[in-house]
Protein backbone atom coordinates (compact mmCIF):
# COMPACT_ATOMS: atom_id res chain seq x y z
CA UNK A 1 109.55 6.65 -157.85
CA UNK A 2 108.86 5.64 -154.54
CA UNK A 3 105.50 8.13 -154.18
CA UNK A 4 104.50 7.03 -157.16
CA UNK A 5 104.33 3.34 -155.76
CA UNK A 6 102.66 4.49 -152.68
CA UNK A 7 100.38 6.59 -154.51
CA UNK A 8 99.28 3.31 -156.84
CA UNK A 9 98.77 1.54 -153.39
CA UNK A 10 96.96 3.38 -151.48
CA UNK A 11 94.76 3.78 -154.84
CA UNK A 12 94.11 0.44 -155.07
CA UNK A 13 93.10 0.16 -151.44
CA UNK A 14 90.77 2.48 -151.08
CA UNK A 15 89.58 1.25 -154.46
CA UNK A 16 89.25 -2.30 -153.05
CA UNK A 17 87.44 -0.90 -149.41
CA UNK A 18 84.93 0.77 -152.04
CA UNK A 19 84.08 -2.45 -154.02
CA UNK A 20 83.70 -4.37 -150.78
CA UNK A 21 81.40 -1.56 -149.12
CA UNK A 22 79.64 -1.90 -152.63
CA UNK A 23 79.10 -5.56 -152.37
CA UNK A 24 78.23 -5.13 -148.44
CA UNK A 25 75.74 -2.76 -148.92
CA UNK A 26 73.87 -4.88 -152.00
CA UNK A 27 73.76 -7.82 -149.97
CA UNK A 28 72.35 -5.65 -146.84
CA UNK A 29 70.09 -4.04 -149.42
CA UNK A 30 68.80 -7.48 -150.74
CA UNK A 31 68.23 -9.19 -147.20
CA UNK A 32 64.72 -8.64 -145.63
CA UNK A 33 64.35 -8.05 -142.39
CA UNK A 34 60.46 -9.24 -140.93
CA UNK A 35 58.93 -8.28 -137.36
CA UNK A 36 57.76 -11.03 -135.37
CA UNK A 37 55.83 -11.53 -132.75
CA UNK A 38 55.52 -14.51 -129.98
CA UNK A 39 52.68 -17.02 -129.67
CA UNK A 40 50.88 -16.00 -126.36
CA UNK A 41 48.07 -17.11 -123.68
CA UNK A 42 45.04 -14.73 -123.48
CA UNK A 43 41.16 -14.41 -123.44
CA UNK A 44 39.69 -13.78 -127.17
CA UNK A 45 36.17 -12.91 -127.31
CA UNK A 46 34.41 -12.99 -130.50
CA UNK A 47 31.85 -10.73 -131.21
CA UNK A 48 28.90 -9.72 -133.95
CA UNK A 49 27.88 -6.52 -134.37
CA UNK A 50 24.56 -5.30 -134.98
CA UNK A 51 22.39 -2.13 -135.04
CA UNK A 52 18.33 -2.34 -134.36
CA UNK A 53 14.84 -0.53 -132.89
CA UNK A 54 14.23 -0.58 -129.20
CA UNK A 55 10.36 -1.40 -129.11
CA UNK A 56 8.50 -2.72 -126.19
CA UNK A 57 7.68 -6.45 -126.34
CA UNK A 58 4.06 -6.39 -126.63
CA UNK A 59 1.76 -2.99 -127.94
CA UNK A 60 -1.83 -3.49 -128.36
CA UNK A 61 -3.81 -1.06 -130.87
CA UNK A 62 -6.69 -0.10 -129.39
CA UNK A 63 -9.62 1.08 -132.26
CA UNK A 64 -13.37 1.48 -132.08
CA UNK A 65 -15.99 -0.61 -133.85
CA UNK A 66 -18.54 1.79 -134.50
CA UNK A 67 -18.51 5.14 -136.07
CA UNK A 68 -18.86 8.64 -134.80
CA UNK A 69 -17.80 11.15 -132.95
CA UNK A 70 -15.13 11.59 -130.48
CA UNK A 71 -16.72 12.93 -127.35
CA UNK A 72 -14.20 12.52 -124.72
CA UNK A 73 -10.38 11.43 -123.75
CA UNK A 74 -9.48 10.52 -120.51
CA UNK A 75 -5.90 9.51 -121.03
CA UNK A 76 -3.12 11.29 -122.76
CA UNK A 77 0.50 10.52 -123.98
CA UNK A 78 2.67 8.34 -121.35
CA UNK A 79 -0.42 7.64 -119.19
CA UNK A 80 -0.54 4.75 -116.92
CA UNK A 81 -3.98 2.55 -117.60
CA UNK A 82 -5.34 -0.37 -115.77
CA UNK A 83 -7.38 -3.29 -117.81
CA UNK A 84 -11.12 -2.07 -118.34
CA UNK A 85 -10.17 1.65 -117.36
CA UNK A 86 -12.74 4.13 -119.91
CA UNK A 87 -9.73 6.05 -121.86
CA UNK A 88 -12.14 7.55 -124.46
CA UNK A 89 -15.91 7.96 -125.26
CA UNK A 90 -17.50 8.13 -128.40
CA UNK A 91 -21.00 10.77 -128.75
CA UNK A 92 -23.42 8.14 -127.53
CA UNK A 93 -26.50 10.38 -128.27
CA UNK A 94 -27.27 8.49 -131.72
CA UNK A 95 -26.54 5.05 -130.26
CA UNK A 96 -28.86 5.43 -127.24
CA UNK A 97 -31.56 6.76 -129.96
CA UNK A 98 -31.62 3.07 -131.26
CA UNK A 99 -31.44 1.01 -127.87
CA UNK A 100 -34.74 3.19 -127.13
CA UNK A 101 -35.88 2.42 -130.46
CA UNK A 102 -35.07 -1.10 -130.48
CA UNK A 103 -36.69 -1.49 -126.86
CA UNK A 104 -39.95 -0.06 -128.31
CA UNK A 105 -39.86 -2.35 -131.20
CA UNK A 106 -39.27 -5.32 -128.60
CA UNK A 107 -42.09 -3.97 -126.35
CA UNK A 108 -44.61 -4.20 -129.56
CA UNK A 109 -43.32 -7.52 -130.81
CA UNK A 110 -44.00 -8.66 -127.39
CA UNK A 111 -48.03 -7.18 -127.36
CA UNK A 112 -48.35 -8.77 -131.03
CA UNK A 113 -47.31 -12.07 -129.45
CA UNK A 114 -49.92 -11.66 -126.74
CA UNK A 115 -52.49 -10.75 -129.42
CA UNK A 116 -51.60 -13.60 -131.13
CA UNK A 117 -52.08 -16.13 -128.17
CA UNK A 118 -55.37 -14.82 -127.73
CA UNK A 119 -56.39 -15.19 -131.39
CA UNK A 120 -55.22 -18.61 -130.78
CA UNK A 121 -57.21 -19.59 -127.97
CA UNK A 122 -60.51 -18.13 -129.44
CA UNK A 123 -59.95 -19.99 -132.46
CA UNK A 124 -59.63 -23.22 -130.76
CA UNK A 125 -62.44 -22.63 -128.83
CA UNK A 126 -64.11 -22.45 -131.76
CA UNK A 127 -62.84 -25.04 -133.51
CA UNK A 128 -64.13 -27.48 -130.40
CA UNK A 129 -67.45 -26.32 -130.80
CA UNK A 130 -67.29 -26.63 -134.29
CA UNK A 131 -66.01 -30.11 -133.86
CA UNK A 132 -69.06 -30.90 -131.14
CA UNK A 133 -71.56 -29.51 -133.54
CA UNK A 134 -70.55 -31.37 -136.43
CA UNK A 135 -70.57 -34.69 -134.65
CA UNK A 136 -74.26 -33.92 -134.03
CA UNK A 137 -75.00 -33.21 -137.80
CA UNK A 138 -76.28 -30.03 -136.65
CA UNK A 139 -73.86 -28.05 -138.50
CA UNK A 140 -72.74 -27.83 -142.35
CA UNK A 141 -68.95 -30.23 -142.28
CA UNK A 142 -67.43 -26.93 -144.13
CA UNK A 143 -68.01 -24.46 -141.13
CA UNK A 144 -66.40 -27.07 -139.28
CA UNK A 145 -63.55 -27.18 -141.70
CA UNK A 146 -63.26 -23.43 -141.84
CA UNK A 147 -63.06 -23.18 -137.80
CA UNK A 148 -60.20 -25.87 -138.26
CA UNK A 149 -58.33 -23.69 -140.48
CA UNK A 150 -58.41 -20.97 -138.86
CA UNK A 151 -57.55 -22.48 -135.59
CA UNK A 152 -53.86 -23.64 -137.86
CA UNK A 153 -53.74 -19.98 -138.75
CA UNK A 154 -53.58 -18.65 -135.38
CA UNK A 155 -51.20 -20.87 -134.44
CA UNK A 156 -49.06 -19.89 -137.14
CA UNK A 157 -49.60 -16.29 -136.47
CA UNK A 158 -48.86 -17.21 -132.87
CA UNK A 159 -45.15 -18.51 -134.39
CA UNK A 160 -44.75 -15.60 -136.50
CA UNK A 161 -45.51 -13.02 -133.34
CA UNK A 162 -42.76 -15.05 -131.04
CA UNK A 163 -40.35 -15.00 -134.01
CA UNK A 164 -40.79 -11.08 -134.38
CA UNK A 165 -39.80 -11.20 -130.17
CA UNK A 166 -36.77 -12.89 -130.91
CA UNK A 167 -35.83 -10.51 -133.82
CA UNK A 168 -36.90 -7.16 -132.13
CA UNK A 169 -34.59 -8.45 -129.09
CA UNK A 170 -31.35 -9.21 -131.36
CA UNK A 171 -31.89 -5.85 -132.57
CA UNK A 172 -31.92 -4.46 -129.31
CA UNK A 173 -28.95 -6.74 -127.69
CA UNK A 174 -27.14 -4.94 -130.90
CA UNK A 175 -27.87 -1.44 -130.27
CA UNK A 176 -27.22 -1.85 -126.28
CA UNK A 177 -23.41 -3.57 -127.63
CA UNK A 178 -22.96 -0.52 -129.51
CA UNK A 179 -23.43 1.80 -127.14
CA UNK A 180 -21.39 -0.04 -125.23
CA UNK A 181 -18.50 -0.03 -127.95
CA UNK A 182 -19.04 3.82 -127.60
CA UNK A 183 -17.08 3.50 -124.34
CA UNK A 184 -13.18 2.51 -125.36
CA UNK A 185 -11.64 0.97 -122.58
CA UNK A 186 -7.95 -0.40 -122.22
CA UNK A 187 -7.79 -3.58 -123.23
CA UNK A 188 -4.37 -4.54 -120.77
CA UNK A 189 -2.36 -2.56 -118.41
CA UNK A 190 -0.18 -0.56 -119.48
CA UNK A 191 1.34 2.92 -120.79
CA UNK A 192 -0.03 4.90 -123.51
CA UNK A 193 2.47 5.58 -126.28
CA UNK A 194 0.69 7.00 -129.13
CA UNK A 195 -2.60 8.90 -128.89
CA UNK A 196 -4.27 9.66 -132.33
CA UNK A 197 -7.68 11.06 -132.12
CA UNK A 198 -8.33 14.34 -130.60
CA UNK A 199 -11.93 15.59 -129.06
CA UNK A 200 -14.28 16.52 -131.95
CA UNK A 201 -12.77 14.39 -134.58
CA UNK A 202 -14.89 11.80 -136.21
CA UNK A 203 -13.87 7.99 -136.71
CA UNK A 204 -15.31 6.05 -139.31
CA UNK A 205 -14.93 2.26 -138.34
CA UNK A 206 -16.93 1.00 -142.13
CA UNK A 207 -14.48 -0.43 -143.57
CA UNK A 208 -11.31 -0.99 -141.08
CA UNK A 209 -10.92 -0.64 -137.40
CA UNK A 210 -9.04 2.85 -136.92
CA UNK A 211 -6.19 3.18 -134.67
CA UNK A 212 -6.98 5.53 -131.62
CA UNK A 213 -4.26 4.48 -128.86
CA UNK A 214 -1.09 2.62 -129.00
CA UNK A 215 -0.53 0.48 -125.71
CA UNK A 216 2.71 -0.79 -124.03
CA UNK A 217 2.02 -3.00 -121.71
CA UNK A 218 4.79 -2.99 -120.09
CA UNK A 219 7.94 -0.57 -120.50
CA UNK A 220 10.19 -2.22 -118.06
CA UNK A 221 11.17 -5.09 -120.15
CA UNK A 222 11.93 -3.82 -123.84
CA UNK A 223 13.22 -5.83 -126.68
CA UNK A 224 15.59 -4.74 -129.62
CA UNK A 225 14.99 -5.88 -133.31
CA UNK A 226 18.19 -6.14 -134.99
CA UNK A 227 19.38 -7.04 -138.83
CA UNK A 228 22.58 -9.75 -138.89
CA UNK A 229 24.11 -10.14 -141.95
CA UNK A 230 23.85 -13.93 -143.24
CA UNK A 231 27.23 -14.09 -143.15
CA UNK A 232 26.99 -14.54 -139.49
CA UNK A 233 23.90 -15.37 -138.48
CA UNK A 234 25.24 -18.80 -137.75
CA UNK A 235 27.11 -17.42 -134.88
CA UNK A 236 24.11 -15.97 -133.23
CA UNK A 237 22.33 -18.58 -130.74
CA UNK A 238 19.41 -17.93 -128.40
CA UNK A 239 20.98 -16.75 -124.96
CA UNK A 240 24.36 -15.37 -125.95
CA UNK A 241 25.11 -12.28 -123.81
CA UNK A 242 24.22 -8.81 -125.28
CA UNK A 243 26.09 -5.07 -124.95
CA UNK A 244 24.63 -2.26 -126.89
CA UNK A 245 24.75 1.61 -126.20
CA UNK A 246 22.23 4.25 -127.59
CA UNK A 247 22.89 7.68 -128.72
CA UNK A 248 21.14 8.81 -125.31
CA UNK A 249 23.75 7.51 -123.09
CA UNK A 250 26.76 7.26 -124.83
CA UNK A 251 28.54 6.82 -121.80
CA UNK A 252 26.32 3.71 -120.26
CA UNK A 253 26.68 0.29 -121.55
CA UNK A 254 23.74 -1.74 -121.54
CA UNK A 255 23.26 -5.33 -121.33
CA UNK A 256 21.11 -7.93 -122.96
CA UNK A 257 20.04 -11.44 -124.18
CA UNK A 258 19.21 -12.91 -127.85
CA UNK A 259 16.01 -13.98 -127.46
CA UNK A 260 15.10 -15.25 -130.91
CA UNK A 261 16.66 -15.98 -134.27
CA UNK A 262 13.90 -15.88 -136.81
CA UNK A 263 14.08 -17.80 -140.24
CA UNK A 264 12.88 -14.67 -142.46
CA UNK A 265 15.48 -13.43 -144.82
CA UNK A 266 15.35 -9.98 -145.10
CA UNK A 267 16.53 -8.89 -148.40
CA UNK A 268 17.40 -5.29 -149.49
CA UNK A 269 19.84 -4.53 -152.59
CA UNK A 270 20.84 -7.89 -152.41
CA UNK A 271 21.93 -8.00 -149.02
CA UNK A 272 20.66 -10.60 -147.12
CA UNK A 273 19.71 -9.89 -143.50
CA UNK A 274 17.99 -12.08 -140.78
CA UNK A 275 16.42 -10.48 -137.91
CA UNK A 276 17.86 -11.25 -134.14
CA UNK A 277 15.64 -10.12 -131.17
CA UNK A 278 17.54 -9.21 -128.04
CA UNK A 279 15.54 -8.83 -125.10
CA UNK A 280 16.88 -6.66 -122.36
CA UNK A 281 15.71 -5.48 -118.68
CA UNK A 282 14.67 -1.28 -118.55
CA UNK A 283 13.75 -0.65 -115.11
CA UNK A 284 14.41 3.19 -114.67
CA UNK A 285 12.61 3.81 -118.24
CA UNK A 286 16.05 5.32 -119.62
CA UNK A 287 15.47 3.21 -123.33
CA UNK A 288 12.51 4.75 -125.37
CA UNK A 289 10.51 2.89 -127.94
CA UNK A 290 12.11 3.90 -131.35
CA UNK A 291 15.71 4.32 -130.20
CA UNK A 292 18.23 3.16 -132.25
CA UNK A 293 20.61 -0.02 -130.18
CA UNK A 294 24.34 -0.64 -131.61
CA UNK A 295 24.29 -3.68 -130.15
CA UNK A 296 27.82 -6.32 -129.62
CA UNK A 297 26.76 -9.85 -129.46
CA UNK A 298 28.93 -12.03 -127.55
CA UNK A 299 29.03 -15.34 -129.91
CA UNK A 300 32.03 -17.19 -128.33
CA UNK A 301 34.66 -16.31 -125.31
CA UNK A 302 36.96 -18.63 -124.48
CA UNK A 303 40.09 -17.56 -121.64
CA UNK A 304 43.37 -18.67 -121.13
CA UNK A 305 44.00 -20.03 -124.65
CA UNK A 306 46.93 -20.18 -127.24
CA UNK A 307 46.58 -16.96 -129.73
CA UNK A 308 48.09 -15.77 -132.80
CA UNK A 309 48.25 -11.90 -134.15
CA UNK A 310 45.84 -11.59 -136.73
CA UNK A 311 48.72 -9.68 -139.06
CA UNK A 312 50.86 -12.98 -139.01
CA UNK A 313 47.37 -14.31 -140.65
CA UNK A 314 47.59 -12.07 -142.89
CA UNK A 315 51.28 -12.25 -143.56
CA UNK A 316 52.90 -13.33 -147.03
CA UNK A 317 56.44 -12.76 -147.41
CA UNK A 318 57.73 -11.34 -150.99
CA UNK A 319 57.26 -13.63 -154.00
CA UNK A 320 60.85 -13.91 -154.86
CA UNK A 321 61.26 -16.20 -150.89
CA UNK A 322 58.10 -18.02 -151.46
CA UNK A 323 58.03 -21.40 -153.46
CA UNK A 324 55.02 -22.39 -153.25
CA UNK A 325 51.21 -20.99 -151.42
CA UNK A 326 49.69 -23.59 -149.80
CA UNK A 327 45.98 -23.65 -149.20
CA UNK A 328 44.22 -23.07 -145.50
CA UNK A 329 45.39 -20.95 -142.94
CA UNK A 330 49.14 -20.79 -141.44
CA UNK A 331 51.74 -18.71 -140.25
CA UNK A 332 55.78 -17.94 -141.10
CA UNK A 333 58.84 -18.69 -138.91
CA UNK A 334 62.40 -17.92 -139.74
CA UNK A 335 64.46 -21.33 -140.37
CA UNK A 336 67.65 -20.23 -141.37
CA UNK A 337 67.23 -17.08 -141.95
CA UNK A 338 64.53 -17.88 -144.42
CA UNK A 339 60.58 -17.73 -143.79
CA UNK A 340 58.79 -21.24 -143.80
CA UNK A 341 55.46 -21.93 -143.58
CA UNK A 342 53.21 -23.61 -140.69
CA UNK A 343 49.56 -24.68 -140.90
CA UNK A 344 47.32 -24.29 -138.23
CA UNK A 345 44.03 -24.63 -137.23
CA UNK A 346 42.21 -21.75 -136.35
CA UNK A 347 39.31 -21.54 -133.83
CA UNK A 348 37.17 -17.97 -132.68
CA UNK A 349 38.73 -14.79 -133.41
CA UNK A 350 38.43 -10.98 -132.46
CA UNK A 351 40.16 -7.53 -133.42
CA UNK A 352 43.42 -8.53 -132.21
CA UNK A 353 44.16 -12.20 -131.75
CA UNK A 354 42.55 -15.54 -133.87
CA UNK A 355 42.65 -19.30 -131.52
CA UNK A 356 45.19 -21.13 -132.48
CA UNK A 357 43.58 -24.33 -131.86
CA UNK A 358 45.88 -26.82 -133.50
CA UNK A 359 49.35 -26.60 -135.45
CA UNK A 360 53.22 -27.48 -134.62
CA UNK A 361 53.86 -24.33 -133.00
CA UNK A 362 53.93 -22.86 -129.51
CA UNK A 363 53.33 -21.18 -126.71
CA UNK A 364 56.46 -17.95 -126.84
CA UNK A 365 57.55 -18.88 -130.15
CA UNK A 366 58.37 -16.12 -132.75
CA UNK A 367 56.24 -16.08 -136.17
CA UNK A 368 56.47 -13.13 -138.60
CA UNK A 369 53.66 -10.21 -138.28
CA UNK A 370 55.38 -8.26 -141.21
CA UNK A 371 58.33 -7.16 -142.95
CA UNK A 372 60.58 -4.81 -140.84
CA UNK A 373 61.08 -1.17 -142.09
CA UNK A 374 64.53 -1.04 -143.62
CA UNK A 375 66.86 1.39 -142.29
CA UNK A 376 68.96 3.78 -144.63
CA UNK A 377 72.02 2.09 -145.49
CA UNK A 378 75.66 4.48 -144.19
CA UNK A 379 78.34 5.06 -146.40
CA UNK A 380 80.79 2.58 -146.71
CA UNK A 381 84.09 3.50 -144.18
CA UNK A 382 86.89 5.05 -146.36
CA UNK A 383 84.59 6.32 -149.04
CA UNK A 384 83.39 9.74 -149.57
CA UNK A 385 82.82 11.54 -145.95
CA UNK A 386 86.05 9.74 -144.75
């Protein structure tokens, strides 16, 4: 009888321990555990990130205004070229046909003239005597009359002659200025980038002014045109700081400056893009006009300043804890073992860490980053694997 009591005992005891490990392990399995992190001092620098051309900050196209035939290039691909240097020549044969036609024109205008003035002084030479004469009645008043009119004509042809001068020498100031355009000269100094024409080729100039040379004028100093998204563009100001790299260098980080912010949306598919020009220094040549820049513009840094993890930003404990969502942005704390909610005021931001500019909280106090992983629960002592 007696092992039959301690049998129903020790039973119910270990049937007791199990309930109780039972209840234990619910509760444990219920709780949530969260990972926190504390409220620290650091530097935060926010940045915008971009991608653009490298192209020098001022080409000029050089083209021809007259037609013909290329007859000669001095210059070539990544030539150096002073201001009024000859880089090309256009056949002048046909061109100096026409000054020396145009001079000969000139030349007969200029005889015609003299013809004229002579014409003119024998008429009015005639015309006085005619005059004299008639005073004297010794002559009919109409010969008179006809040596006045022809006196007006020579002076008219006199007119005429000087007029024909002054045409025949525009002609000939226009042939001589297109010879002259038949020597191309570099308009700035500079480096050539682009060279188009070859010897041989013809160039029609009748209807636009072809391209022959592309100019840089100076390769040292280089700007970058970039796209910014419009959401923000209102970060970007003139002068923030500038690191990009190109696909050249990997390994080198170059630095620049925004120079300008222009106005012009850029829309493609609906995106909306404004264009940011960074200006940056290229002394040993290394960046090349038509490289592609992945460019980081600096938009804010600020040092030594309160900072909260950008997870406890992100952070919203499990709906079953959480009463209410309040609008804004704010953080979680544990209060009694519970997570409660703190606004704050947020300020620049990076990968990392977002300013905490303003809030009830604290430098080294804990807020939640996320919800801990839960460990597997053991069996309960006295159960199965006693």
């Amino acid at each position: 009888m007696k092992k039959i009591i301690i049998i129903i005992v020790v039973v119910a005891v270990l049937a007791g321990g199990g309930v109780a490990a039972y209840l234990l392990l619910r509760t444990n399995q219920n709780e949530v555990a969260y990972k926190t992190e504390k409220i620290t001092r650091g530097d935060i620098q926010e940045t915008v990130f971009a991608s653009g051309t490298i192209n020098p900050i001022s080409t000029v196209s050089v083209g021809t205004q007259v037609s013909g035939r290329i007859g000669k290039i001095y210059v070539d691909f990544n030539s150096p070229v002073k201001q009024g240097q000859m880089i090309a020549q256009i056949d002048p044969s046909i061109f100096q046909a026409q000054v020396q036609q145009a001079s000969a024109n000139l030349f007969l205008a200029r005889a015609n003239l003299q013809k004229a003035n002579a014409s003119l002084i024998d008429s009015k030479r005639t015309f006085d005597r005619y005059t004299e004469l008639a005073s004297k009645n010794l002559i009919a008043k109409s010969d008179r009359d006809s040596a006045e009119t022809n006196y007006f004509l020579a002076k008219a042809q006199v007119s005429a002659a000087a007029a024909e001068v002054t045409q025949a020498q525009a002609a000939l100031d226009y042939s001589q200025t297109n010879l002259k355009y038949t020597d191309i000269v570099s308009p700035v100094d500079g480096v050539v980038i682009s060279r188009n024409v070859d010897v041989g080729q013809t160039v029609a100039a009748s209807f636009q002014t072809p391209t022959l040379f592309l100019i840089a004028q100076d390769l040292t100093k280089m700007q970058i045109d970039t796209n910014v998204n419009e959401a923000d563009i209102g970060k970007i100001k003139v002068d923030q700081e500038v690191e990009f790299t190109v696909d050249a260098y990997p390994e080198i980080i170059f630095k620049g400056k925004v120079a300008q912010v222009r106005n012009a949306p850029i829309t493609v598919s609906n995106v909306v893009t404004y264009d940011v020009v960074i200006q940056v220094s290229n002394p040993e040549l290394k960046l090349k006009p038509g490289m592609t820049a992945n460019a980081t513009i600096i938009s804010a840094f600020k040092n030594n300043i309160l900072r909260v993890p950008n997870a406890a930003l992100r952070f919203v404990p499990p709906k079953q804890t959480v009463v209410k969502l309040q609008k804004g942005f704010g953080v979680w704390i544990i209060q009694n073992a519970e997570p409660v909610r703190v606004p704050i005021t947020t300020g620049i931001s990076d990968d990392n860490y977002t300013e905490l500019a303003a809030g009830e909280l604290k430098e080294g106090q804990e807020i939640i980053v996320g919800e801990a992983t839960k460990a597997k629960a053991a069996p309960p002592h006295g159960g199965p694997g006693f």
